[in-house]
C-alpha atoms as a PDB file:
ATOM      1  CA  UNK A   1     -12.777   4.466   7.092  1.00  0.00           C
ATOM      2  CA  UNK A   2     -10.813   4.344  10.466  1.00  0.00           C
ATOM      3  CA  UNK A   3      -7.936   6.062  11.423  1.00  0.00           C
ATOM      4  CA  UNK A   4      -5.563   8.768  10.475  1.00  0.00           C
ATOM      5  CA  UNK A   5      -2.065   9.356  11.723  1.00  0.00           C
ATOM      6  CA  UNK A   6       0.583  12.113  11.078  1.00  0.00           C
ATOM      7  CA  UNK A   7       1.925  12.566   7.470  1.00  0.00           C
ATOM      8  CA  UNK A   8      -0.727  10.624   6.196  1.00  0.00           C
ATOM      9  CA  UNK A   9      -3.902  12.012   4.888  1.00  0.00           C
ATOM     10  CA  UNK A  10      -5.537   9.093   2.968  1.00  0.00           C
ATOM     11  CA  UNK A  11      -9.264   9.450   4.307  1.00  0.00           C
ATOM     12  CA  UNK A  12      -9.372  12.784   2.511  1.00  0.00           C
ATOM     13  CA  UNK A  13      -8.532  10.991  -0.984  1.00  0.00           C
ATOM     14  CA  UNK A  14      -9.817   7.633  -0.022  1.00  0.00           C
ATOM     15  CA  UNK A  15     -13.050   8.624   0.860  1.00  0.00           C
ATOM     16  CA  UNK A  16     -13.217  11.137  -2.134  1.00  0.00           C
ATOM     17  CA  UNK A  17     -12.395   8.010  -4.460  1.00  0.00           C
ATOM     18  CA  UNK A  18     -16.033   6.081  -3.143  1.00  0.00           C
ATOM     19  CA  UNK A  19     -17.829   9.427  -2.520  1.00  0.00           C
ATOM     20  CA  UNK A  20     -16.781  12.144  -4.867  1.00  0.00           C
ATOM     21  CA  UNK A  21     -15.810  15.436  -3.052  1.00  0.00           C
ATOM     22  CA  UNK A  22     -17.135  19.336  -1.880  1.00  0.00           C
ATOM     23  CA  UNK A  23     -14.384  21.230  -3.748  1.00  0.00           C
ATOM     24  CA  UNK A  24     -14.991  24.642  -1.383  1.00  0.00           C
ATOM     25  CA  UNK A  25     -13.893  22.256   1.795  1.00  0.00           C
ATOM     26  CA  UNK A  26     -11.002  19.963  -0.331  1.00  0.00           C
ATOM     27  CA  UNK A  27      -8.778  22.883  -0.718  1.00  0.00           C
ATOM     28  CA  UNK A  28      -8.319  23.064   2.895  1.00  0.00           C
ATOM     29  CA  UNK A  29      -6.935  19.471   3.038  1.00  0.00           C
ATOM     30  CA  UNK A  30      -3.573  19.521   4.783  1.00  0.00           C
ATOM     31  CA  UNK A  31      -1.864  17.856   1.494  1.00  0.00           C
ATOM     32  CA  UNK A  32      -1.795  19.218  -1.138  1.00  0.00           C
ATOM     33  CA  UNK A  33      -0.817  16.686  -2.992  1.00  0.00           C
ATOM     34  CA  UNK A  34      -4.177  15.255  -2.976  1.00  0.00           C
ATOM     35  CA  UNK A  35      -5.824  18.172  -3.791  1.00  0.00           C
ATOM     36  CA  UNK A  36      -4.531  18.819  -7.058  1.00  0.00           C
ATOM     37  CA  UNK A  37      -4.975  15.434  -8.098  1.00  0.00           C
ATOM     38  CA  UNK A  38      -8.438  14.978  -7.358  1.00  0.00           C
ATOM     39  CA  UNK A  39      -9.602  18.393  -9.086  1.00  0.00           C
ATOM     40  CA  UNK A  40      -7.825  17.677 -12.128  1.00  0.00           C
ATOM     41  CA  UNK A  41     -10.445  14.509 -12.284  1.00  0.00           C
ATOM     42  CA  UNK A  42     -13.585  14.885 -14.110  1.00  0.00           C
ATOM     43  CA  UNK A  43     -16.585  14.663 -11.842  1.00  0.00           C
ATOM     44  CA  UNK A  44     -17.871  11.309 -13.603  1.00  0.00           C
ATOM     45  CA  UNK A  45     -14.450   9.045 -12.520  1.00  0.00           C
ATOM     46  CA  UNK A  46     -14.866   9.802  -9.197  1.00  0.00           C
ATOM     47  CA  UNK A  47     -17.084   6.847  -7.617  1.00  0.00           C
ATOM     48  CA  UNK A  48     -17.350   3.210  -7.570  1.00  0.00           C
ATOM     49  CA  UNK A  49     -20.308   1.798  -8.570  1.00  0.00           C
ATOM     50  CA  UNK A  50     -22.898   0.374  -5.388  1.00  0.00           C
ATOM     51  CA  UNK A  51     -19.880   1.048  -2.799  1.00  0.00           C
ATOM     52  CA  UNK A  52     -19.657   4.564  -0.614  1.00  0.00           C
ATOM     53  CA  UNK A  53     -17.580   4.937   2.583  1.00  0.00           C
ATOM     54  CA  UNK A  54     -20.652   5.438   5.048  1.00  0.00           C
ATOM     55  CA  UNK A  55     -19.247   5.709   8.446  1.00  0.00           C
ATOM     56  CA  UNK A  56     -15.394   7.476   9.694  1.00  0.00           C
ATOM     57  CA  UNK A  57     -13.020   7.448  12.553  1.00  0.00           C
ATOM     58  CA  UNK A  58     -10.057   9.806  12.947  1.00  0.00           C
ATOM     59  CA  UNK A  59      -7.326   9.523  15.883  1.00  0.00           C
ATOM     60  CA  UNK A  60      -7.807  12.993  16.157  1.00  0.00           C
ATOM     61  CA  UNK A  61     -11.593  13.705  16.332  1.00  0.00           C
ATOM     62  CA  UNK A  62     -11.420  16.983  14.402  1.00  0.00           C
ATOM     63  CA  UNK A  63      -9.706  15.376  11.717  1.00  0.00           C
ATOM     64  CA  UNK A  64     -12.596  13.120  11.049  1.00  0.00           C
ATOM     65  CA  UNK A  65     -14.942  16.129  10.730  1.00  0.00           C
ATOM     66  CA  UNK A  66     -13.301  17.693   8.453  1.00  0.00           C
ATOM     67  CA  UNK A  67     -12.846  14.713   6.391  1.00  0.00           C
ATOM     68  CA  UNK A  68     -16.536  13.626   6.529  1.00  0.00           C
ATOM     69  CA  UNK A  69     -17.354  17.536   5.240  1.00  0.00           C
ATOM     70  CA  UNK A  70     -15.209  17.347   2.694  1.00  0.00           C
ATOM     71  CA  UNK A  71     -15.418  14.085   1.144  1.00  0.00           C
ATOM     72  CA  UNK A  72     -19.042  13.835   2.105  1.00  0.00           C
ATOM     73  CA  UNK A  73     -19.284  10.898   4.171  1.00  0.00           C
ATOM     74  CA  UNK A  74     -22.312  11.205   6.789  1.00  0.00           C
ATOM     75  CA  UNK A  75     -21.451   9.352   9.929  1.00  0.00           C
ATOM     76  CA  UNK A  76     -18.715  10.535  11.922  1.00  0.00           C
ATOM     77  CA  UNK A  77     -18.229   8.263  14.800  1.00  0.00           C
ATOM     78  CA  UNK A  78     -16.588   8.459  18.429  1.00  0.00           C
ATOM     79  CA  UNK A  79     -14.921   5.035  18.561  1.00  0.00           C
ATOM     80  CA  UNK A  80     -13.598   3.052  15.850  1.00  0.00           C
ATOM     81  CA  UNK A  81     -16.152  -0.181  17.125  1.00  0.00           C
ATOM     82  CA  UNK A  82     -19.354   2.090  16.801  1.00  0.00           C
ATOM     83  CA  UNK A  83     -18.643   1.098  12.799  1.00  0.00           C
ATOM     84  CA  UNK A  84     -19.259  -2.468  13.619  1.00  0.00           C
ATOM     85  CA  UNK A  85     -23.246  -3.829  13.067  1.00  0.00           C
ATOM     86  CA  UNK A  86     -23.307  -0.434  10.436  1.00  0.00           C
ATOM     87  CA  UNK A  87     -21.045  -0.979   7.491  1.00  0.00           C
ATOM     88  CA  UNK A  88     -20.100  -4.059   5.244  1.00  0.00           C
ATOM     89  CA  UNK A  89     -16.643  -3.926   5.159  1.00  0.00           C
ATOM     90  CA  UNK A  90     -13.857  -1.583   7.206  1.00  0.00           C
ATOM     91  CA  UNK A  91     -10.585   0.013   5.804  1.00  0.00           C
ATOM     92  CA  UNK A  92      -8.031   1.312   7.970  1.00  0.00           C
ATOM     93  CA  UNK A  93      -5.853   4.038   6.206  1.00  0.00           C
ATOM     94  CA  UNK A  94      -3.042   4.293   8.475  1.00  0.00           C
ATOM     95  CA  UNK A  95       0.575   3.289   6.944  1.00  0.00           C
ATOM     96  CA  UNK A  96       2.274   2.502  10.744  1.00  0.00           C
ATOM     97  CA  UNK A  97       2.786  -1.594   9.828  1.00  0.00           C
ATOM     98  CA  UNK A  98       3.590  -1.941  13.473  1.00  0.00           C
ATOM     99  CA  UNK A  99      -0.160  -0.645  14.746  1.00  0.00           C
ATOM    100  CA  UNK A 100      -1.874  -2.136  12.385  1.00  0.00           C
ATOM    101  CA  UNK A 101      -2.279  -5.602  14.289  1.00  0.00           C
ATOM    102  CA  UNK A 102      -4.434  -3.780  17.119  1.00  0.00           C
ATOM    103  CA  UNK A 103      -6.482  -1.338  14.868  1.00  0.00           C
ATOM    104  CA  UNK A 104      -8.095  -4.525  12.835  1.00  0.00           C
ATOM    105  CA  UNK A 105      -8.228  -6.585  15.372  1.00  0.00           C
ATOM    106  CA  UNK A 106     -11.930  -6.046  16.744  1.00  0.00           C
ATOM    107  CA  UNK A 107     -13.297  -5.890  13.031  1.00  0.00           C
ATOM    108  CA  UNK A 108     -11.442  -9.063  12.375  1.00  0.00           C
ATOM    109  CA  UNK A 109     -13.138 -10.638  15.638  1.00  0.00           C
ATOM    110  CA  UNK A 110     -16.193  -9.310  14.148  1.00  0.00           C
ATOM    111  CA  UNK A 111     -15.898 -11.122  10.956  1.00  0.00           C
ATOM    112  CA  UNK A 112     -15.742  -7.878   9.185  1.00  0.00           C
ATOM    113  CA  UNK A 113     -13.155  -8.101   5.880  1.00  0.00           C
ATOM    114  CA  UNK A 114     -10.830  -5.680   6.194  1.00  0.00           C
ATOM    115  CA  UNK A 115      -8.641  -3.660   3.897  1.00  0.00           C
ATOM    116  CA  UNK A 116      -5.467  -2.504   5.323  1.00  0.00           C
ATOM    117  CA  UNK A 117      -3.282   0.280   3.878  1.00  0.00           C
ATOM    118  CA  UNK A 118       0.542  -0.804   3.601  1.00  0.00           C
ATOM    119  CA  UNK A 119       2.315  -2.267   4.888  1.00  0.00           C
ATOM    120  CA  UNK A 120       0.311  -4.811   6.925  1.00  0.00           C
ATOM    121  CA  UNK A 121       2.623  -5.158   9.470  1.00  0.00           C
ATOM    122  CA  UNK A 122       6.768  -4.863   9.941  1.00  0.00           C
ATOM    123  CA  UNK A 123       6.624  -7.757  12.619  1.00  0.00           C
ATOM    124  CA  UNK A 124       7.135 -11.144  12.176  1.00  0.00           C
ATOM    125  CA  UNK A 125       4.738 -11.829  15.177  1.00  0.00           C
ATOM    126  CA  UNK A 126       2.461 -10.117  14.082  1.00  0.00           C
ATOM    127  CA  UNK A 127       2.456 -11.318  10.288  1.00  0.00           C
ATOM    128  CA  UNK A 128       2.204 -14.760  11.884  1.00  0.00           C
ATOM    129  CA  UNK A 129      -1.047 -13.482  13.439  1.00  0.00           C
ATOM    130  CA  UNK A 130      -2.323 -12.538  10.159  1.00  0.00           C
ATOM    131  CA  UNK A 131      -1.610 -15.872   8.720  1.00  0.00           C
ATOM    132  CA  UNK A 132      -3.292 -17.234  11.373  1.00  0.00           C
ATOM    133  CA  UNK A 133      -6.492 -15.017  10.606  1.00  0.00           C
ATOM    134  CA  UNK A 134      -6.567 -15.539   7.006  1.00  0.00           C
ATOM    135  CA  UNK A 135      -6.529 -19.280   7.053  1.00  0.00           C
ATOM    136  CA  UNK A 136      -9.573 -19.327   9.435  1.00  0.00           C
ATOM    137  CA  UNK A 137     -11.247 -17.537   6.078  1.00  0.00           C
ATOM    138  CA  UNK A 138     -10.963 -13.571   7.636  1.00  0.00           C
ATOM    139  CA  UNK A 139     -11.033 -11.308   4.499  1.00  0.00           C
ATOM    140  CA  UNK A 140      -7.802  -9.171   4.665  1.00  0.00           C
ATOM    141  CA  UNK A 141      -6.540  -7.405   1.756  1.00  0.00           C
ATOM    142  CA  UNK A 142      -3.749  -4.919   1.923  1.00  0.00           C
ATOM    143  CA  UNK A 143      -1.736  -3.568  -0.877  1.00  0.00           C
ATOM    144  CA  UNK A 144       0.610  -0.325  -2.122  1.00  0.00           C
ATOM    145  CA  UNK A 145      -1.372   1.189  -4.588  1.00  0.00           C
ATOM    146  CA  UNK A 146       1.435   0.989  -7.349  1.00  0.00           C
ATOM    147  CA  UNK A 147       0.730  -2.039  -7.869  1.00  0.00           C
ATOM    148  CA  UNK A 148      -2.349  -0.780  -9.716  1.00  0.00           C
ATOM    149  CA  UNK A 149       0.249   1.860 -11.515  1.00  0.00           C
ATOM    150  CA  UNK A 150      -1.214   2.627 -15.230  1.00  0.00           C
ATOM    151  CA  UNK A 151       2.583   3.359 -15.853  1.00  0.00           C
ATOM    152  CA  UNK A 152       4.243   0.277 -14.524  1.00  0.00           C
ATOM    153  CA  UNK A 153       1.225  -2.101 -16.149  1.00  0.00           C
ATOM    154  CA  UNK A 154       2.827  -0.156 -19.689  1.00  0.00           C
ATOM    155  CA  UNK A 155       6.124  -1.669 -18.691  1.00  0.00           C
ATOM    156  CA  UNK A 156       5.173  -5.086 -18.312  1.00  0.00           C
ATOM    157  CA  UNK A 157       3.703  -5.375 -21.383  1.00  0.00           C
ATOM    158  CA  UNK A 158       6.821  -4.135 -23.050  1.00  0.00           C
ATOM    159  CA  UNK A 159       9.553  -5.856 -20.815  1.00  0.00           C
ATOM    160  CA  UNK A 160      10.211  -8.850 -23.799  1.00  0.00           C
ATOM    161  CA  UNK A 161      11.054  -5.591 -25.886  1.00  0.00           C
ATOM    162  CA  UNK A 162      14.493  -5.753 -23.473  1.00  0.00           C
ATOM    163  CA  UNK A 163      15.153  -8.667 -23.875  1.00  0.00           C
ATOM    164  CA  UNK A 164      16.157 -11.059 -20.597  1.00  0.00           C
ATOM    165  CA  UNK A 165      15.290  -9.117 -17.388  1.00  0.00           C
ATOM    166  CA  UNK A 166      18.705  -8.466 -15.169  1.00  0.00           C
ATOM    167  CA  UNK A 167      17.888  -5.351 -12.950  1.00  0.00           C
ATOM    168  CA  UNK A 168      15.379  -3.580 -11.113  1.00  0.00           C
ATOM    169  CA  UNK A 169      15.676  -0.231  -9.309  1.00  0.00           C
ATOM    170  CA  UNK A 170      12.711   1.606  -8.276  1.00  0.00           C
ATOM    171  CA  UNK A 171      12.486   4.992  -5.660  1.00  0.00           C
ATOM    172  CA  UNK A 172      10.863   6.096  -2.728  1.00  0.00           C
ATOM    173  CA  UNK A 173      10.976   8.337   0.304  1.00  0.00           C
ATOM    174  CA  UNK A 174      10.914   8.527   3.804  1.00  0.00           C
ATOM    175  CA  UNK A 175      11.642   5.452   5.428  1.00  0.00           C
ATOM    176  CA  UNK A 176      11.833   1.808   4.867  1.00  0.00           C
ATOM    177  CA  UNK A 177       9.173   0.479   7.247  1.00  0.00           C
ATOM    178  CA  UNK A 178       6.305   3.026   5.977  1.00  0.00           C
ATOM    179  CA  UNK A 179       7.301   3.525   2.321  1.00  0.00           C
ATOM    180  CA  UNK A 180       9.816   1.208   0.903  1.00  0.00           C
ATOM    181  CA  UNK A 181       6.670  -1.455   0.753  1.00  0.00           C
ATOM    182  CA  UNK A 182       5.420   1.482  -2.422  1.00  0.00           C
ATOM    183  CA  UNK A 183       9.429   0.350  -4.416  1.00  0.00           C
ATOM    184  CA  UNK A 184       8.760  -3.151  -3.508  1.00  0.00           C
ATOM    185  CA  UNK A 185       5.399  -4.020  -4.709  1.00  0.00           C
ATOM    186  CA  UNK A 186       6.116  -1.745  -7.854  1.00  0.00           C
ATOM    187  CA  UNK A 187       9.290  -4.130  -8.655  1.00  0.00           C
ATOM    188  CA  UNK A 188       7.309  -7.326  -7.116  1.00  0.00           C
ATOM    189  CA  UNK A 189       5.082  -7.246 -10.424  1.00  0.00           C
ATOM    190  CA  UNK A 190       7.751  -7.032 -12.575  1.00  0.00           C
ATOM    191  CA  UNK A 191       8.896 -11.252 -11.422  1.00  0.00           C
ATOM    192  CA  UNK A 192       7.598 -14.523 -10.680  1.00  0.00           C
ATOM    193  CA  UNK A 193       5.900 -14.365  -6.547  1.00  0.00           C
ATOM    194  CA  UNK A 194       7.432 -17.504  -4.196  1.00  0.00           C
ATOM    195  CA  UNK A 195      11.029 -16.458  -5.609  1.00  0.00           C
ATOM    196  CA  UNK A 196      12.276 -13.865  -3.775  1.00  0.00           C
ATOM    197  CA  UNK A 197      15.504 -15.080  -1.672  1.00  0.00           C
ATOM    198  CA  UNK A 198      17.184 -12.455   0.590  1.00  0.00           C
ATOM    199  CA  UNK A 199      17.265  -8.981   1.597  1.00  0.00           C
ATOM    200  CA  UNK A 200      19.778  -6.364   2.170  1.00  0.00           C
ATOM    201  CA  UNK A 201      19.676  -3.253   3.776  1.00  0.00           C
ATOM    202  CA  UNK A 202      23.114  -0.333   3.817  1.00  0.00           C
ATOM    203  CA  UNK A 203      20.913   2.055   5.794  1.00  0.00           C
ATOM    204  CA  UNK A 204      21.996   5.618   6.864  1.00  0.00           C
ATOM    205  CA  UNK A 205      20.863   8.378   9.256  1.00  0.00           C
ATOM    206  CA  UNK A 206      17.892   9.157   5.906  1.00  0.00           C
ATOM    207  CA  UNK A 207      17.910   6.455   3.728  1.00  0.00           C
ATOM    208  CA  UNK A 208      17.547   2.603   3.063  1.00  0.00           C
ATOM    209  CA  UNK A 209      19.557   1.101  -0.097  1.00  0.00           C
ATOM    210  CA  UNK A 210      17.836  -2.278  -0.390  1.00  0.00           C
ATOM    211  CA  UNK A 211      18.955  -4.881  -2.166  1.00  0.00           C
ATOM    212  CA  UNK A 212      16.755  -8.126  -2.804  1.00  0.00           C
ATOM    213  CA  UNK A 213      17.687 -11.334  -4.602  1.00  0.00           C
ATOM    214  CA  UNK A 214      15.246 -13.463  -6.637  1.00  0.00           C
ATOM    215  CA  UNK A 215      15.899 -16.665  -7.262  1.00  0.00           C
ATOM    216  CA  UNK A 216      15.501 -15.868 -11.342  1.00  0.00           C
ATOM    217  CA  UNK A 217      19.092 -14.401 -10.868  1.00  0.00           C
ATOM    218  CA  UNK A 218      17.292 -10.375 -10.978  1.00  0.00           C
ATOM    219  CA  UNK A 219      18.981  -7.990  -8.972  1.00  0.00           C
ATOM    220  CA  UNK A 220      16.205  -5.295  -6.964  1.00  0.00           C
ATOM    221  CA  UNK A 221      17.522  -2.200  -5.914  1.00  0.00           C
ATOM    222  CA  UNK A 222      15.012  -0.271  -3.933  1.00  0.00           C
ATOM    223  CA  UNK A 223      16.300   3.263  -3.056  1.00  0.00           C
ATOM    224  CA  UNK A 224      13.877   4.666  -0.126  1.00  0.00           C
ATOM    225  CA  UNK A 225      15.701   8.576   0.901  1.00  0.00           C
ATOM    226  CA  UNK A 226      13.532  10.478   3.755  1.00  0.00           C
ATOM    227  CA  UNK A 227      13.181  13.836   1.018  1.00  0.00           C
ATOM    228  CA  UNK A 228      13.152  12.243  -2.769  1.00  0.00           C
ATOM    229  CA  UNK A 229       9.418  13.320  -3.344  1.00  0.00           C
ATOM    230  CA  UNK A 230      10.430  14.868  -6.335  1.00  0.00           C
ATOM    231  CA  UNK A 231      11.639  11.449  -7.985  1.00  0.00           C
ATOM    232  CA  UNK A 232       8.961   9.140  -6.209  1.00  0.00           C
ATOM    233  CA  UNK A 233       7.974   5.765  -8.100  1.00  0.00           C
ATOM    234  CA  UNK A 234      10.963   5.921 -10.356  1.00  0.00           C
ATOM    235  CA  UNK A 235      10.748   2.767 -11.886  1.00  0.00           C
ATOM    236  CA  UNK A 236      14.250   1.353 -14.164  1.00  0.00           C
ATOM    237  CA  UNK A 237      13.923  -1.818 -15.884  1.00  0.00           C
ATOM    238  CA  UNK A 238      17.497  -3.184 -17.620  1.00  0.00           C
ATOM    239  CA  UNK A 239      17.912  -6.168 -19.880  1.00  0.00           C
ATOM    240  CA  UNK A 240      20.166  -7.722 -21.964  1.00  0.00           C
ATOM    241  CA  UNK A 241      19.065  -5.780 -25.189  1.00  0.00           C
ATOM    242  CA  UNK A 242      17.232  -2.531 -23.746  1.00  0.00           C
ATOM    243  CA  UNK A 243      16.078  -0.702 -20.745  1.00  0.00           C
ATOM    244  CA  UNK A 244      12.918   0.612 -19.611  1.00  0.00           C
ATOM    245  CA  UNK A 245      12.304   3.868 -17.866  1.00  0.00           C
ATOM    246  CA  UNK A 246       8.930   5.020 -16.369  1.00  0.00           C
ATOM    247  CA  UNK A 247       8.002   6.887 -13.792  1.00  0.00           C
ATOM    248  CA  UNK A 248       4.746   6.655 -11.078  1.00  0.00           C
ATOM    249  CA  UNK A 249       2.482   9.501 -12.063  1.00  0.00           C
ATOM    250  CA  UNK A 250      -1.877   8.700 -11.984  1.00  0.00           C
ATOM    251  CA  UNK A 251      -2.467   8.681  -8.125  1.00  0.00           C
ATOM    252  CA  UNK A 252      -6.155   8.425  -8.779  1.00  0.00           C
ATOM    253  CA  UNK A 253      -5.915   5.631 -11.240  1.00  0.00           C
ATOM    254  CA  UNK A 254      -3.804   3.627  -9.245  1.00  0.00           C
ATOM    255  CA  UNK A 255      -6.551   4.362  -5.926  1.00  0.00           C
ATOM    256  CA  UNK A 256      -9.286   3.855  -7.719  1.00  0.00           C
ATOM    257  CA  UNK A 257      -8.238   0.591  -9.004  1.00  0.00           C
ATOM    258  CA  UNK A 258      -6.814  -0.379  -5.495  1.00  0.00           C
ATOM    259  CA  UNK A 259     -10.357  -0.061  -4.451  1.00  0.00           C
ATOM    260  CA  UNK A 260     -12.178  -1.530  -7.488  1.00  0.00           C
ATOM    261  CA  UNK A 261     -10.420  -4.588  -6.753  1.00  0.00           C
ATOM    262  CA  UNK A 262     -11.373  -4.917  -2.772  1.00  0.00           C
ATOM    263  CA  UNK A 263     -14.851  -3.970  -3.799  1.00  0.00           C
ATOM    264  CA  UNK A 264     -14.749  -7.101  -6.436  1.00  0.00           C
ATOM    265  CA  UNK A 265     -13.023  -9.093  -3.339  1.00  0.00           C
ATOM    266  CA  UNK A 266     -16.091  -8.329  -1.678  1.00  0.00           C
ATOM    267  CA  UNK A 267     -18.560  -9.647  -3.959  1.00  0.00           C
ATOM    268  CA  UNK A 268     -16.928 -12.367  -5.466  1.00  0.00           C
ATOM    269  CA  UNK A 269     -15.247 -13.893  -2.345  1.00  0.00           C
ATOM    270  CA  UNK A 270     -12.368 -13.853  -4.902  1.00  0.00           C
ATOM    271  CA  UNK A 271      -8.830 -12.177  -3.844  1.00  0.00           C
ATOM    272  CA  UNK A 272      -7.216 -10.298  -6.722  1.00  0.00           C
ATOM    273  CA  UNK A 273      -4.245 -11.964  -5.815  1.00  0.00           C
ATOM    274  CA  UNK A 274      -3.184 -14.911  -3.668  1.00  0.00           C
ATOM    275  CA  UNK A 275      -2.732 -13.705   0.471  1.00  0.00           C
ATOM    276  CA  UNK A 276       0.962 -15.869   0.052  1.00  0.00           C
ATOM    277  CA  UNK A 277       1.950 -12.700  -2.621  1.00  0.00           C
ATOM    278  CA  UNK A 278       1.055 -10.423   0.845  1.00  0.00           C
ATOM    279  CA  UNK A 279       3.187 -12.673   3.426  1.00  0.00           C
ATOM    280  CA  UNK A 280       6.451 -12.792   1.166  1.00  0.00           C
ATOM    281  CA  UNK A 281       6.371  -9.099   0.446  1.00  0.00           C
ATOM    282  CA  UNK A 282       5.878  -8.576   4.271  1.00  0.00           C
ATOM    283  CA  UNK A 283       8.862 -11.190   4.785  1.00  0.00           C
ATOM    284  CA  UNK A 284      10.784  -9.100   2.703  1.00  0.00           C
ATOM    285  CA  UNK A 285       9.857  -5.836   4.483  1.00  0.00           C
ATOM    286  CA  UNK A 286      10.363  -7.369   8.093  1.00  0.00           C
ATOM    287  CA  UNK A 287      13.734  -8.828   6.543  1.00  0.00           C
ATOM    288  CA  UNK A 288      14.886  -5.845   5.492  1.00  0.00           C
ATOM    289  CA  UNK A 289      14.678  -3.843   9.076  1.00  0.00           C
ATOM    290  CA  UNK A 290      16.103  -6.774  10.613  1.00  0.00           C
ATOM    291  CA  UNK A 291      19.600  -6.386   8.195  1.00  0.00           C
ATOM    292  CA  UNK A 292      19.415  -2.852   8.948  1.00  0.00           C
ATOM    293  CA  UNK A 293      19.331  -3.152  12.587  1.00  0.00           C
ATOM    294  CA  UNK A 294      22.554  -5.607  12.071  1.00  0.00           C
ATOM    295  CA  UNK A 295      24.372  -3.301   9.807  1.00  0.00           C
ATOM    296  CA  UNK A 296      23.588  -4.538   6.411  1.00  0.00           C
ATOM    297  CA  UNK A 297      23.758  -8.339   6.853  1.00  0.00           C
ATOM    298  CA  UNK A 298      22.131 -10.138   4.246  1.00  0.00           C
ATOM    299  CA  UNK A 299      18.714 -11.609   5.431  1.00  0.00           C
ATOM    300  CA  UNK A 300      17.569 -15.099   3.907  1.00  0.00           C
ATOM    301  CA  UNK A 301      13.261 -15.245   4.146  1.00  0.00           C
ATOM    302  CA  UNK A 302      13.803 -18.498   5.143  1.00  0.00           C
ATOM    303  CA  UNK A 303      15.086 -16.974   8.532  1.00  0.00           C
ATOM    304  CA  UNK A 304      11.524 -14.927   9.018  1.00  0.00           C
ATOM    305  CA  UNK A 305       8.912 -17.948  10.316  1.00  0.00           C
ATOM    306  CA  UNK A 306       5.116 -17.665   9.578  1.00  0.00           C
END
């Protein structure tokens, strides 16, 4: 586990998912957000079977400490390359797509497989980069862990009950770059991948309104406001004979199946998804700063070149 930066405490819950958890030092976590969630788990979910995070790297030294007290992991290391020779596999936690390039790049030169919180990366550049990786046969897998929602798999099994699919809105907070990936991947499962057309963005001082076109004629409306926690992972699916409302709600479900399926990855070889599902939702991410940094103009993904 390497890395940590500021409004993000994932090692604490990450770690916690593979390792289970010393209760006494989780309620000093800095979120605490994560520590409810965890303690309302039963002791026998937390785990993953023949998979524990063994080694851990914080920016900040003394956050990696604390971390490795409280969700028990028993190297704490003074460089994030001292992991490298020691561990099977590396996950960097951090959600800051633009650093992301540079904090995988020596495990990726090390032939390590790496699992990269989202986004992957906000740069075109860089996403070519990661193209570039992944065809020489790197393991990279990166995801928003709604994807693995309990709540939204509910909806897809009931979306024919609406009959034909013609909007999609979903919520998040903060910004677009860090958290809008969480609104797109939840609405990305909801339609066919390799159809997604353009992107765009009527940003203000705290907020992104995004709206993406797929080429099956759905409309996406992805509402990301800077202070919405309260209505997070709202999820609104309308048809042409009903609607569908659900809302994000099992964190640990949604992490531990995240991580379930990078652990398969590992020991199959086989992606739960194809990488091309990755590069178009990263097109659409990239796509969608670029129309807000030209005042809303609608972005094709044809324009970003990987």
């Amino acid at each position: 586990m390497v890395g940590m930066v500021n409004e993000n405490r994932h090692p604490y819950s990450w770690c916690a998912v593979f390792n289970g958890f010393d209760s006494e030092a989780m309620a000093e976590c800095p979120e605490p957000g994560i520590v409810e969630y965890l303690n309302a788990e039963p002791p026998q979910n937390l785990g993953i079977a023949g998979a524990r995070v063994t080694h851990i790297w914080c920016d900040d030294p003394r956050d990696a400490e604390h971390v490795a007290r409280t969700s028990l992991v028993p190297n704490v290391v003074k460089r994030p390359e001292d992991v490298i020779g020691k561990v099977d596999a590396v996950i960097i936690p951090t959600d800051i797509g633009s650093e992301h390039l540079q904090r995988v790049r020596p495990f990726i030169e090390a032939g390590l497989p790496i699992f990269v919180d989202k986004p992957l990366t906000d740069s075109e550049d860089h996403l070519r980069q990661f193209v570039k990786w992944q065809a020489e046969g790197r393991a990279i897998l990166s995801t928003s862990a709604l994807r693995y929602s309990v709540e939204y798999e509910a909806s897809r099994k009931k979306l024919s009950e609406i009959g034909n699919l013609r909007l999609i809105t979903v919520t998040s907070v903060r910004s677009w770059e860090r958290y809008g990936i969480h609104a797109l991947e939840a609405a990305y499962t909801f339609l066919q991948p390799g159809g997604w057309v353009s992107v765009a963005n009527t940003a203000g001082e705290d907020s992104n309104i995004v709206h993406v076109r797929h080429e099956s004629g759905v409309h996406v409306i992805l509402a990301v406001i800077g202070d919405m926690d309260g209505s997070f992972g709202c999820l609104s699916l309308y048809g042409t004979r009903s609607w569908i409302h659900t809302k994000f709600a099992d964190r640990f479900t949604a992490l531990k199946r995240q991580f379930e399926a990078f652990v398969d990855y590992l020991r199959t070889g086989r992606p739960p998804f194809p990488f091309s599902e990755t590069v178009e939702l990263m097109k659409i991410i990239i796509a969608g700063k670029q129309s807000k940094e030209e005042m809303g103009r609608q972005v094709l993904l044809a324009e970003i070149e990987v």
